[in-house]
PDB file of N, CA and C in Angstrom:
ATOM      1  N   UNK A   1      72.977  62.858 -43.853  1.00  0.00           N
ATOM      2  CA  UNK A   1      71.682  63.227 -44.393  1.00  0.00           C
ATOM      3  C   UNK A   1      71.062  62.000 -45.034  1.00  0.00           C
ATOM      4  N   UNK A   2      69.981  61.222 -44.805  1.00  0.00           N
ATOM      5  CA  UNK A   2      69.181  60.815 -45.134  1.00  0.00           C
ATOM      6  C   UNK A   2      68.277  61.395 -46.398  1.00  0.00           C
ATOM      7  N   UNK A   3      68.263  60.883 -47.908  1.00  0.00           N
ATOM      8  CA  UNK A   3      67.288  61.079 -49.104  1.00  0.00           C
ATOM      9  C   UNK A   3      66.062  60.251 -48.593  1.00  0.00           C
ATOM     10  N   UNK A   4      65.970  59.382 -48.526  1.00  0.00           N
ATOM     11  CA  UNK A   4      64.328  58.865 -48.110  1.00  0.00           C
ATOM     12  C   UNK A   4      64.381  59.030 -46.459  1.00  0.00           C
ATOM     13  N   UNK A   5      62.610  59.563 -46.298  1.00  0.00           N
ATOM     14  CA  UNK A   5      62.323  59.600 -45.252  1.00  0.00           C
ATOM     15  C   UNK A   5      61.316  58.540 -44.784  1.00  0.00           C
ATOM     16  N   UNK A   6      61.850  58.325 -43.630  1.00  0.00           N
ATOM     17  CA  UNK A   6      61.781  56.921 -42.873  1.00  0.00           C
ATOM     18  C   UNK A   6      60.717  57.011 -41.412  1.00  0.00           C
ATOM     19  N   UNK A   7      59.293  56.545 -41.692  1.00  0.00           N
ATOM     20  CA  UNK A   7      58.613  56.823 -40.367  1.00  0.00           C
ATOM     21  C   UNK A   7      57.394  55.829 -40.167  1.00  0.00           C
ATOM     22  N   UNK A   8      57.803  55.231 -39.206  1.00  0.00           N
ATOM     23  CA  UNK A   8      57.067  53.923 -38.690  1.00  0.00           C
ATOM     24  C   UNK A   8      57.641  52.302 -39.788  1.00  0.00           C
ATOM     25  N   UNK A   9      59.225  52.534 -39.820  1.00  0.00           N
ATOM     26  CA  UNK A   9      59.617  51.467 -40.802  1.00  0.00           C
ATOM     27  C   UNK A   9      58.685  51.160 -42.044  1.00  0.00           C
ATOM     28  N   UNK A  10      58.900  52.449 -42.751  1.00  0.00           N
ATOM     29  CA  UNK A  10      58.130  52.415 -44.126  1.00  0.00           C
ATOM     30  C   UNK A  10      58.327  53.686 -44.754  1.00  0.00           C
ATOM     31  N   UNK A  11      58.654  53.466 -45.848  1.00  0.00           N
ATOM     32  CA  UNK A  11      59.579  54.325 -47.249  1.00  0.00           C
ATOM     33  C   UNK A  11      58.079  55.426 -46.909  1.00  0.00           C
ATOM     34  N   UNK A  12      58.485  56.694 -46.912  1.00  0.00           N
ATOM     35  CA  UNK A  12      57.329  57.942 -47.211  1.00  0.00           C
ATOM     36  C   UNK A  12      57.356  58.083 -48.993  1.00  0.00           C
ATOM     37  N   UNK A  13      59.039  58.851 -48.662  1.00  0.00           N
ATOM     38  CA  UNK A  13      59.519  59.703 -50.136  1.00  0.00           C
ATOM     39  C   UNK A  13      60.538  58.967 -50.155  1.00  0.00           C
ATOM     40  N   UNK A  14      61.046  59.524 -51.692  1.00  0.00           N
ATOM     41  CA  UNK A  14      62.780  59.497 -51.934  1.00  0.00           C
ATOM     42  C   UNK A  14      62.626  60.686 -53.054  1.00  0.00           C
ATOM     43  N   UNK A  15      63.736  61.709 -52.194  1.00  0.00           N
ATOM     44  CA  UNK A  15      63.558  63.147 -52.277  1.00  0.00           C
ATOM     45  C   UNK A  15      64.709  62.999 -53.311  1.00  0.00           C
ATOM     46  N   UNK A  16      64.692  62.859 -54.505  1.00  0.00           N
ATOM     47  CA  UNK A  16      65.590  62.653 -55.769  1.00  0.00           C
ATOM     48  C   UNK A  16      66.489  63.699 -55.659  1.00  0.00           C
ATOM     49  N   UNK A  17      66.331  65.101 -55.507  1.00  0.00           N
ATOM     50  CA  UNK A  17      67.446  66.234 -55.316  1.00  0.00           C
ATOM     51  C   UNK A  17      68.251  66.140 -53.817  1.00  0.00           C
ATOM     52  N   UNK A  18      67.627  65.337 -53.517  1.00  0.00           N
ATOM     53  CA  UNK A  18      68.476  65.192 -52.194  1.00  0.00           C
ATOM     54  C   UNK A  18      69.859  63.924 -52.329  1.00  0.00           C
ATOM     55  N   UNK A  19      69.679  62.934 -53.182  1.00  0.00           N
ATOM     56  CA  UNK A  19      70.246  61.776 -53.543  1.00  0.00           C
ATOM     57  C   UNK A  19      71.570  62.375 -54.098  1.00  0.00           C
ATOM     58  N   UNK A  20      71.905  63.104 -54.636  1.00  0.00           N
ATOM     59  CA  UNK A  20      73.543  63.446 -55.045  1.00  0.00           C
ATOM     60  C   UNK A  20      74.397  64.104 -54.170  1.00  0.00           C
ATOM     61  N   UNK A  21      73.499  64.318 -52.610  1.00  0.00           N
ATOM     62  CA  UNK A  21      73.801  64.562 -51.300  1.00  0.00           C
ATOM     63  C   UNK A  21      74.355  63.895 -50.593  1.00  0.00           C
ATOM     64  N   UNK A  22      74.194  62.489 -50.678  1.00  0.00           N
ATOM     65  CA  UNK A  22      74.324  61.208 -49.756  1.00  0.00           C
ATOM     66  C   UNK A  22      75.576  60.720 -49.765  1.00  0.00           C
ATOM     67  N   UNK A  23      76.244  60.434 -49.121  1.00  0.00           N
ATOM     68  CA  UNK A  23      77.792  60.435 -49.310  1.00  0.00           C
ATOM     69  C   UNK A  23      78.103  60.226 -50.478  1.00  0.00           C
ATOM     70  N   UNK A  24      78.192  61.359 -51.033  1.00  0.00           N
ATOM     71  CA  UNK A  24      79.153  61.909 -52.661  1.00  0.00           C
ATOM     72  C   UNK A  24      77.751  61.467 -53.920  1.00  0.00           C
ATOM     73  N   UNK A  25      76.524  61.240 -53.520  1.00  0.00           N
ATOM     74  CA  UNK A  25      75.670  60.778 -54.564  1.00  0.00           C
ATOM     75  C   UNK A  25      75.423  59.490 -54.022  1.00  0.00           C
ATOM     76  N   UNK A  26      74.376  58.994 -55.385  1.00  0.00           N
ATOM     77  CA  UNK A  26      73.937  57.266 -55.542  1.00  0.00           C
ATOM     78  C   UNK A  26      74.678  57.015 -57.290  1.00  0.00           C
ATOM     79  N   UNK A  27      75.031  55.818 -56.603  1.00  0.00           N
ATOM     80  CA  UNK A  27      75.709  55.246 -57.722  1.00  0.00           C
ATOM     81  C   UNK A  27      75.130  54.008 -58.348  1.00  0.00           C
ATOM     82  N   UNK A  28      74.108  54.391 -58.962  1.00  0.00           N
ATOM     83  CA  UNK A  28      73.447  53.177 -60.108  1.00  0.00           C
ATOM     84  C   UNK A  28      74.135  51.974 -59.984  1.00  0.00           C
ATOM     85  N   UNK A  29      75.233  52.281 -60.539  1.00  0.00           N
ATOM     86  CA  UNK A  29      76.198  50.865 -61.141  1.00  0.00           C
ATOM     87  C   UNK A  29      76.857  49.980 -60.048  1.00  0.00           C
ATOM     88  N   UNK A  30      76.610  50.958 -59.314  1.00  0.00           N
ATOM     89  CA  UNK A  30      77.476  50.040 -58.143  1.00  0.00           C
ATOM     90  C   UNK A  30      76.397  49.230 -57.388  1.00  0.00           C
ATOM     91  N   UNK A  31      75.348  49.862 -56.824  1.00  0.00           N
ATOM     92  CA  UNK A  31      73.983  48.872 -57.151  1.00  0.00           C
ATOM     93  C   UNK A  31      73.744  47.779 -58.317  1.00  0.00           C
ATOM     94  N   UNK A  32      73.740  47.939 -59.220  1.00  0.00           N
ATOM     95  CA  UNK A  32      73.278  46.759 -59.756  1.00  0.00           C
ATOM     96  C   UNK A  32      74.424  46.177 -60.250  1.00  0.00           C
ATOM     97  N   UNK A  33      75.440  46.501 -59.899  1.00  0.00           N
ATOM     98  CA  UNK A  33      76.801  45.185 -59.842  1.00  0.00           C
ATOM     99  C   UNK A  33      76.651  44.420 -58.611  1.00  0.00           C
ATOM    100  N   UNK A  34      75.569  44.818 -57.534  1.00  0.00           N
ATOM    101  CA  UNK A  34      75.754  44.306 -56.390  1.00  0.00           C
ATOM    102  C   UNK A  34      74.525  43.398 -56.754  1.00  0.00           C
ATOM    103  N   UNK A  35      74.013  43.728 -57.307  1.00  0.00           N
ATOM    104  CA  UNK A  35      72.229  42.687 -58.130  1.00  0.00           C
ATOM    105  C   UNK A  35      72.989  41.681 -58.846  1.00  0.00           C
ATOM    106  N   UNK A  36      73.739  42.325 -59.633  1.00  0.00           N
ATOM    107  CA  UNK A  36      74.579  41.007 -60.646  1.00  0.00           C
ATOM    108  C   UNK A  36      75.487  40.105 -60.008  1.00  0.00           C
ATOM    109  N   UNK A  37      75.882  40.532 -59.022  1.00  0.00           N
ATOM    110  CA  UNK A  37      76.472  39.299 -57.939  1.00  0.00           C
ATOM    111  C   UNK A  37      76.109  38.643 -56.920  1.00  0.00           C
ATOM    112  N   UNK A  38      74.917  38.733 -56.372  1.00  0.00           N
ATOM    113  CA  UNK A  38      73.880  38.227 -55.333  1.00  0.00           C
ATOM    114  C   UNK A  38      72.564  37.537 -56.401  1.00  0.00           C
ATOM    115  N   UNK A  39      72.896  37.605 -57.998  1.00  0.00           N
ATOM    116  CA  UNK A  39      72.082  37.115 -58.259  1.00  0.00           C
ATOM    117  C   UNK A  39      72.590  35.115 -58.396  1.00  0.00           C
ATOM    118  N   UNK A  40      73.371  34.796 -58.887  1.00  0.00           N
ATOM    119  CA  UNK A  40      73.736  33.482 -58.851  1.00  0.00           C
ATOM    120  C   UNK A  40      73.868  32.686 -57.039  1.00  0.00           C
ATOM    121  N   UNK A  41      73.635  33.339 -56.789  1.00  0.00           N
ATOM    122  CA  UNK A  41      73.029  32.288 -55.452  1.00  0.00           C
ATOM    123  C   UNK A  41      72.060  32.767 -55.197  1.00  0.00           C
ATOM    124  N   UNK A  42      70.897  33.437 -55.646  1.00  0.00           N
ATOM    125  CA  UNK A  42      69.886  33.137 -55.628  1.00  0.00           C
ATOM    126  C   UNK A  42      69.400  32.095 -56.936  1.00  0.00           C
ATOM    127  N   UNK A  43      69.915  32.331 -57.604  1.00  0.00           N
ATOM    128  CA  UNK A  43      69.772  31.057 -59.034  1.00  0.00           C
ATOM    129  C   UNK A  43      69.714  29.617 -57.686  1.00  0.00           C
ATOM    130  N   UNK A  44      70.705  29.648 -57.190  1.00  0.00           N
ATOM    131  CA  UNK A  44      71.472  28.269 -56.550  1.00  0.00           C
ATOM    132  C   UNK A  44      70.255  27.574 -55.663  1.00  0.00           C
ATOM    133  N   UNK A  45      69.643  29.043 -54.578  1.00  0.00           N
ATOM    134  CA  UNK A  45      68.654  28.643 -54.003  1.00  0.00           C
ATOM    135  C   UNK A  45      67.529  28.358 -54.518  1.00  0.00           C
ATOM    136  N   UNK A  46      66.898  29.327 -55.457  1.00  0.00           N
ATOM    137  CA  UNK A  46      65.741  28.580 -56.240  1.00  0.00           C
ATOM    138  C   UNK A  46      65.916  27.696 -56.884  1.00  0.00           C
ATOM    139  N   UNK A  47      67.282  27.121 -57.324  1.00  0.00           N
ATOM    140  CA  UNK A  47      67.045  25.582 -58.291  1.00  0.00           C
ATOM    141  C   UNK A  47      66.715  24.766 -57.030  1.00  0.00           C
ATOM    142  N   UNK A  48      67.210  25.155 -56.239  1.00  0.00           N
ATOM    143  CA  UNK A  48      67.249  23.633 -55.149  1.00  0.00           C
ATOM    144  C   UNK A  48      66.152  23.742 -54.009  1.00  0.00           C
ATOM    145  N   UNK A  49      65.682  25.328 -53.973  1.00  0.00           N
ATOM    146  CA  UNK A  49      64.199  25.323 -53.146  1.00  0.00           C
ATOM    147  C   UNK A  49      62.828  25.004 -53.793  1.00  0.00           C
ATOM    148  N   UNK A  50      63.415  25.320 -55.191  1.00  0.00           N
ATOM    149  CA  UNK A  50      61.737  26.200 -56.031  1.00  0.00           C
ATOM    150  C   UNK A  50      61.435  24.531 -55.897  1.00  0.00           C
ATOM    151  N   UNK A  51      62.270  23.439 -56.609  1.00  0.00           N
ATOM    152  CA  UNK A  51      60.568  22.048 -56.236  1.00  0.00           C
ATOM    153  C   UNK A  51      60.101  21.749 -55.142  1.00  0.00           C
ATOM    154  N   UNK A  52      60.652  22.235 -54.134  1.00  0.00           N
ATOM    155  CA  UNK A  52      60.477  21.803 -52.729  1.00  0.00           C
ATOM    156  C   UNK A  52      59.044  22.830 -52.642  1.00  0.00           C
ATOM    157  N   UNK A  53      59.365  23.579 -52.934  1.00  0.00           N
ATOM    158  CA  UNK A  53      58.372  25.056 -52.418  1.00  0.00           C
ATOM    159  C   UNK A  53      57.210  24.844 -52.939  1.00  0.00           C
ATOM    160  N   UNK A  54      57.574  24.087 -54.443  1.00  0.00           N
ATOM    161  CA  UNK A  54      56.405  24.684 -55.543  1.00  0.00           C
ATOM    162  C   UNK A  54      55.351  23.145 -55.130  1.00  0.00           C
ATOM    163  N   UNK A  55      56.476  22.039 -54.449  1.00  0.00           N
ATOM    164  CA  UNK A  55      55.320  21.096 -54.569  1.00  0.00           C
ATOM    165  C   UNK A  55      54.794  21.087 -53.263  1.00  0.00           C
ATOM    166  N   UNK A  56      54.474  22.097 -52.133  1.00  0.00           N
ATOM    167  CA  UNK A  56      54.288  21.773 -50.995  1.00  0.00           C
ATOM    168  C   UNK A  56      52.945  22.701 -51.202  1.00  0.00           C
ATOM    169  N   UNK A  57      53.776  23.886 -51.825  1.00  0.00           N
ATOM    170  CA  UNK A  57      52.171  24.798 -52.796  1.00  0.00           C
ATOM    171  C   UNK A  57      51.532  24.135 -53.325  1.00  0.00           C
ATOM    172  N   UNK A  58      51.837  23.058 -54.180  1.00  0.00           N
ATOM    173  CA  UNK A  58      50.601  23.061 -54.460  1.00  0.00           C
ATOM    174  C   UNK A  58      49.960  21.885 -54.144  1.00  0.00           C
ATOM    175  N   UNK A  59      50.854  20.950 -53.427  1.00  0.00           N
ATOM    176  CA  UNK A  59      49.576  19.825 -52.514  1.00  0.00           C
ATOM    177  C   UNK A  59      49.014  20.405 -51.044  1.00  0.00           C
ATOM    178  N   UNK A  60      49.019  21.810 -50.960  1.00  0.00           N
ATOM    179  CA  UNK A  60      48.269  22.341 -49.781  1.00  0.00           C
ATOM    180  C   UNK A  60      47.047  23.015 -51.142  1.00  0.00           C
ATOM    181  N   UNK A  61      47.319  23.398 -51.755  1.00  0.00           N
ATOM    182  CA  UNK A  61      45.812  23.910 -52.786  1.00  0.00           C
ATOM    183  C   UNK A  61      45.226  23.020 -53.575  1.00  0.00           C
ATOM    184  N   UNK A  62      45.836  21.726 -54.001  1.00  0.00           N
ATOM    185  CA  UNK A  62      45.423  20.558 -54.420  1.00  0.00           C
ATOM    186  C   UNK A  62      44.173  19.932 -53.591  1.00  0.00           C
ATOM    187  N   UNK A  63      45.389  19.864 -52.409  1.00  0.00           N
ATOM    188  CA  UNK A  63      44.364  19.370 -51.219  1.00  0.00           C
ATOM    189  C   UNK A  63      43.024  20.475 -50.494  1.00  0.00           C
ATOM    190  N   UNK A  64      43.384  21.277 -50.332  1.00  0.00           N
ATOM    191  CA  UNK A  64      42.347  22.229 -49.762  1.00  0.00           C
ATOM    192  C   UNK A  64      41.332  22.025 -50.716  1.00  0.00           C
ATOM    193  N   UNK A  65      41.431  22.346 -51.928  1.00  0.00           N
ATOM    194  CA  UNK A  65      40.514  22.707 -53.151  1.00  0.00           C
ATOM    195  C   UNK A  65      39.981  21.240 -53.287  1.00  0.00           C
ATOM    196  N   UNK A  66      40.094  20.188 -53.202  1.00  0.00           N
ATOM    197  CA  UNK A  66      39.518  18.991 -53.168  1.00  0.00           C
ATOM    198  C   UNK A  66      39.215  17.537 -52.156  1.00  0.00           C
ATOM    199  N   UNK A  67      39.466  19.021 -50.892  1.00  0.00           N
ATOM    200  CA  UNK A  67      39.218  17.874 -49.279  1.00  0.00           C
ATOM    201  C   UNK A  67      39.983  17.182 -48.934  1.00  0.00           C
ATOM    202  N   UNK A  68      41.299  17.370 -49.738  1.00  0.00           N
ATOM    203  CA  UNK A  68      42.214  16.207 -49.728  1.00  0.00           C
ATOM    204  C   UNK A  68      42.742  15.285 -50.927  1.00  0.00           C
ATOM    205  N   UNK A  69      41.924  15.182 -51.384  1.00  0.00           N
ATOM    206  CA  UNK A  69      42.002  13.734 -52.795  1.00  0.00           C
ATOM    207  C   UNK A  69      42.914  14.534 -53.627  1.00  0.00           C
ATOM    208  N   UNK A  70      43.346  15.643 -54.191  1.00  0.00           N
ATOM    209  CA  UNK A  70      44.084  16.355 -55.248  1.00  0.00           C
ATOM    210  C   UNK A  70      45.435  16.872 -54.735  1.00  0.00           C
ATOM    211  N   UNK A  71      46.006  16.096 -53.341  1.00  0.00           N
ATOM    212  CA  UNK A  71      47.029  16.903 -52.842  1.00  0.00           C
ATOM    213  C   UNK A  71      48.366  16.387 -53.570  1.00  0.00           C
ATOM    214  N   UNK A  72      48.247  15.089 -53.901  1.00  0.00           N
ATOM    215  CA  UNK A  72      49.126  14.030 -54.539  1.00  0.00           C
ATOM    216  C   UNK A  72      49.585  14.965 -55.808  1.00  0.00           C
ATOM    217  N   UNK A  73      48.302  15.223 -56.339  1.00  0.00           N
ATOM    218  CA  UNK A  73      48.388  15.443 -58.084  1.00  0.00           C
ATOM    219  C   UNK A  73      49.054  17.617 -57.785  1.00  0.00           C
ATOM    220  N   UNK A  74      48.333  17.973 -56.635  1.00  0.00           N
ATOM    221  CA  UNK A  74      49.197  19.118 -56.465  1.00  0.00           C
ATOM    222  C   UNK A  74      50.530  19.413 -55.844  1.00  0.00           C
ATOM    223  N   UNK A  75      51.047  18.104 -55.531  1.00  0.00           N
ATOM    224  CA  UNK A  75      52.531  18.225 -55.333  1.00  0.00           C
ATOM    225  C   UNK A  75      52.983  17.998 -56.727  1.00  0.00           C
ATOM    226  N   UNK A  76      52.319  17.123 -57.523  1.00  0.00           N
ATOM    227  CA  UNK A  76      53.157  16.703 -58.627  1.00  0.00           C
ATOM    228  C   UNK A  76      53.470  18.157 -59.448  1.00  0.00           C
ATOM    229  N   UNK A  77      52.320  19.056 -60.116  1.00  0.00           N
ATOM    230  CA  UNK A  77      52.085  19.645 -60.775  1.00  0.00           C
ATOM    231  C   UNK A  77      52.924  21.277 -60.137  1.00  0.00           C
ATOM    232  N   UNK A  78      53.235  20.898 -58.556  1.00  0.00           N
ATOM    233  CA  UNK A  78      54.011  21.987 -58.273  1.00  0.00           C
ATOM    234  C   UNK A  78      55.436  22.052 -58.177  1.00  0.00           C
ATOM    235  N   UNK A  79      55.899  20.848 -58.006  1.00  0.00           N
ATOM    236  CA  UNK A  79      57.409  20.095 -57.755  1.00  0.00           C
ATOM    237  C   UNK A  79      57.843  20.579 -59.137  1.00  0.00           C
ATOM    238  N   UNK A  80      57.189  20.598 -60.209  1.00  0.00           N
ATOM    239  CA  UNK A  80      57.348  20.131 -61.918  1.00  0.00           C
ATOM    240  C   UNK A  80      57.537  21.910 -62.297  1.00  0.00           C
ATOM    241  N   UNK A  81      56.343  23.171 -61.719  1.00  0.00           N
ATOM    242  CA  UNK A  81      56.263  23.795 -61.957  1.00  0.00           C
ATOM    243  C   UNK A  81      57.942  24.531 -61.276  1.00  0.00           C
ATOM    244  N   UNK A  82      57.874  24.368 -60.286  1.00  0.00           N
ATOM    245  CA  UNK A  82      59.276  25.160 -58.858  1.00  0.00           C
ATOM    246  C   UNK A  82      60.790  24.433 -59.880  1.00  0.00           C
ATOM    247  N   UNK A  83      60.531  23.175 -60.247  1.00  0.00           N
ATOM    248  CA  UNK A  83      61.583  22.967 -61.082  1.00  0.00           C
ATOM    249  C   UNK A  83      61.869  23.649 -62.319  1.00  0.00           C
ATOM    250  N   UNK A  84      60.808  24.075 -62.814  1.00  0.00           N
ATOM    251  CA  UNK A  84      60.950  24.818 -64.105  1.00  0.00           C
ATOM    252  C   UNK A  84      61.083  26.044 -63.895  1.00  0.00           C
ATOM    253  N   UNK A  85      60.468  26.752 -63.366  1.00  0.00           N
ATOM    254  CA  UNK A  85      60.876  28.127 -63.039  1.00  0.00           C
ATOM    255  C   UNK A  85      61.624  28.561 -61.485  1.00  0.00           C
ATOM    256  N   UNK A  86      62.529  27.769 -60.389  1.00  0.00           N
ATOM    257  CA  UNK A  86      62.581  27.748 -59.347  1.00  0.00           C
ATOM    258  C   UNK A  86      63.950  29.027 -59.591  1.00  0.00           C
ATOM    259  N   UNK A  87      64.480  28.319 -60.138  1.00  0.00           N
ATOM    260  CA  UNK A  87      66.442  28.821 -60.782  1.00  0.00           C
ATOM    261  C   UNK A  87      66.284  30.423 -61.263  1.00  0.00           C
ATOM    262  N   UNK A  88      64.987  30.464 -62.321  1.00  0.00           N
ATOM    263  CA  UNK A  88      64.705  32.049 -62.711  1.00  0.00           C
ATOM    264  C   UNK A  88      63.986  32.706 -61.748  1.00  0.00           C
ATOM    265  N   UNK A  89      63.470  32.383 -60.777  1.00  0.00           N
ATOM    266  CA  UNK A  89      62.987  33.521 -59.505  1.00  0.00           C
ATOM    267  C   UNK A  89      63.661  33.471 -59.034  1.00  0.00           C
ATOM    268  N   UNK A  90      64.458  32.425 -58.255  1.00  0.00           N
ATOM    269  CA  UNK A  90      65.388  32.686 -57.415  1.00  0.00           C
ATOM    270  C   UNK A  90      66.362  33.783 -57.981  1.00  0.00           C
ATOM    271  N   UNK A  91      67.392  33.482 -59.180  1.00  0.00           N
ATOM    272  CA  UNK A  91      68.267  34.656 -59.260  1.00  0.00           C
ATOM    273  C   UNK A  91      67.478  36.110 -59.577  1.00  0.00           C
ATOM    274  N   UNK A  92      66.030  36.332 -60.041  1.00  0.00           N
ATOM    275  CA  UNK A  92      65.627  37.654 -60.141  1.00  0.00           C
ATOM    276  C   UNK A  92      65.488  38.075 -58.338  1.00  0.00           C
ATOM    277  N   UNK A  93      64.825  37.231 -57.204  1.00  0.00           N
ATOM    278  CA  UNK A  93      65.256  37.411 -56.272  1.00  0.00           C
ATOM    279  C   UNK A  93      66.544  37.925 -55.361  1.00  0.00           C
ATOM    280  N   UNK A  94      67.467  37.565 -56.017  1.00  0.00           N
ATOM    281  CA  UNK A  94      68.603  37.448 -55.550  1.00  0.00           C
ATOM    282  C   UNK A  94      69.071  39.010 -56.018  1.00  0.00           C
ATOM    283  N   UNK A  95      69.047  39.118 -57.105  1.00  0.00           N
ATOM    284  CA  UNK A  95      69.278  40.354 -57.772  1.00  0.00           C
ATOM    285  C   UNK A  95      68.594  41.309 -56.906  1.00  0.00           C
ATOM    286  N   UNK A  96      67.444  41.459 -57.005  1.00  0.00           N
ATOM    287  CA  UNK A  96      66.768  42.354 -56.278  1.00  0.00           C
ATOM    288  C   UNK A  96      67.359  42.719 -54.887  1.00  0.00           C
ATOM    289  N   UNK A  97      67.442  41.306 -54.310  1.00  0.00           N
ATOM    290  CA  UNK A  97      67.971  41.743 -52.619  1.00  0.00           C
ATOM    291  C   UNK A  97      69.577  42.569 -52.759  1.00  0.00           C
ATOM    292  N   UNK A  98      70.478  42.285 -53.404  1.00  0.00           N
ATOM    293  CA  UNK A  98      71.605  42.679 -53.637  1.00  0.00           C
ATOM    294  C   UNK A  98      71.969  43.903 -53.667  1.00  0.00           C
ATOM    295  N   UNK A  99      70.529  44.083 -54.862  1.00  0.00           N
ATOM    296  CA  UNK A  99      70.277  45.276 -55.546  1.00  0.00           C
ATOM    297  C   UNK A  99      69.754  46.422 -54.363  1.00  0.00           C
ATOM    298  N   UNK A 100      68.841  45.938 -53.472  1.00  0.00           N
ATOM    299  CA  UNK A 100      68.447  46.611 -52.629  1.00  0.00           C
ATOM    300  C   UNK A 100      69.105  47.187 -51.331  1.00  0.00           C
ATOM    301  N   UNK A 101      70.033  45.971 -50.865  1.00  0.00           N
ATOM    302  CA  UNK A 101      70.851  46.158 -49.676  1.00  0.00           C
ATOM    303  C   UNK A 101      72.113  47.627 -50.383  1.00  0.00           C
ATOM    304  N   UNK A 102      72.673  47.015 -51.388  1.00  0.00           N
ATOM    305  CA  UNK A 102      73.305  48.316 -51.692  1.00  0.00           C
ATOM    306  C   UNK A 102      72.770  49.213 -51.935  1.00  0.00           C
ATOM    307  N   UNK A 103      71.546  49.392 -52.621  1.00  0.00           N
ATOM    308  CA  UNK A 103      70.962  51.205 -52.621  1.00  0.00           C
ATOM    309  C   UNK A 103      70.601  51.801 -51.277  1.00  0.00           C
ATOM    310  N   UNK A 104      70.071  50.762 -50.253  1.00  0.00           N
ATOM    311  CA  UNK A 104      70.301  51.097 -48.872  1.00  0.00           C
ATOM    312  C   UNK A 104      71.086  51.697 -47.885  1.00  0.00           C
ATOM    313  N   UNK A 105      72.099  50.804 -48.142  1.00  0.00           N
ATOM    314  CA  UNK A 105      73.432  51.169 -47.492  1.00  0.00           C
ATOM    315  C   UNK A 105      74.096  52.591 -48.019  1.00  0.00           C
ATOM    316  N   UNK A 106      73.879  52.670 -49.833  1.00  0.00           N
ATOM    317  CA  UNK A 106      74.634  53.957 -50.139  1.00  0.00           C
ATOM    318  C   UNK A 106      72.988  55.210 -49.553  1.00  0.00           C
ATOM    319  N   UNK A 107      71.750  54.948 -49.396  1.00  0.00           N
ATOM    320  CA  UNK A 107      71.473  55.819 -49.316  1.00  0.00           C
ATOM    321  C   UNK A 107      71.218  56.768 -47.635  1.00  0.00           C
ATOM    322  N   UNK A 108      71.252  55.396 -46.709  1.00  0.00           N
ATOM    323  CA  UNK A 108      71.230  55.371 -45.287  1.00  0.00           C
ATOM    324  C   UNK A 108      72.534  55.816 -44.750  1.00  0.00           C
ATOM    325  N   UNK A 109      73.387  55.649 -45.404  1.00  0.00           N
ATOM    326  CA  UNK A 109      74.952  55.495 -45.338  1.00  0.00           C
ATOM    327  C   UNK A 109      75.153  54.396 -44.249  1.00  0.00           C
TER     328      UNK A 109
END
């Protein structure tokens, strides 16, 4: 038995009285133990993607937004930004996916 119903690959419902149905229930904890351990490599990937990412963002809006001449100063200002926050999206990322594949799996079986 399926709790969420599934049509044209996209969530309708999630029929909550149906969820303690799904092989033996949903188990919160076991979900987000699976968030709390898929989150440190996402830490890993955003430290080491987010300047890459953040400065390519922003010497494409640097540059767009000034014809070109501001792409320099929008890599700088994005490299600086992806470094500072690259490590904390990535592991809230990471969490999330973790988090998600297991509520999936327990609810799809």
């Amino acid at each position: 038995m399926n709790a969420i119903a599934i049509q044209n690959d996209t969530f309708l419902t999630i029929n909550t009285d149906e969820l303690a149905l799904v092989a033996g229930g949903f188990d919160m904890g076991h979900a987000v133990q699976a968030g709390n351990a898929a989150a440190p490599a996402g830490a890993e990937a955003g430290k080491n993607l987010g300047p890459l990412v953040g400065g390519l963002g922003g010497a494409a809006i640097g540059g767009l937004s000034s014809g070109g001449v501001g792409a320099a100063a929008g890599f700088a200002g994005g490299y600086a930004a992806g470094s500072k926050y690259g490590e904390g999206v990535g592991r809230g990322v990471g969490f999330l996916g973790g988090f998600a594949s297991d509520a999936y799996h327990q609810v799809a079986g």
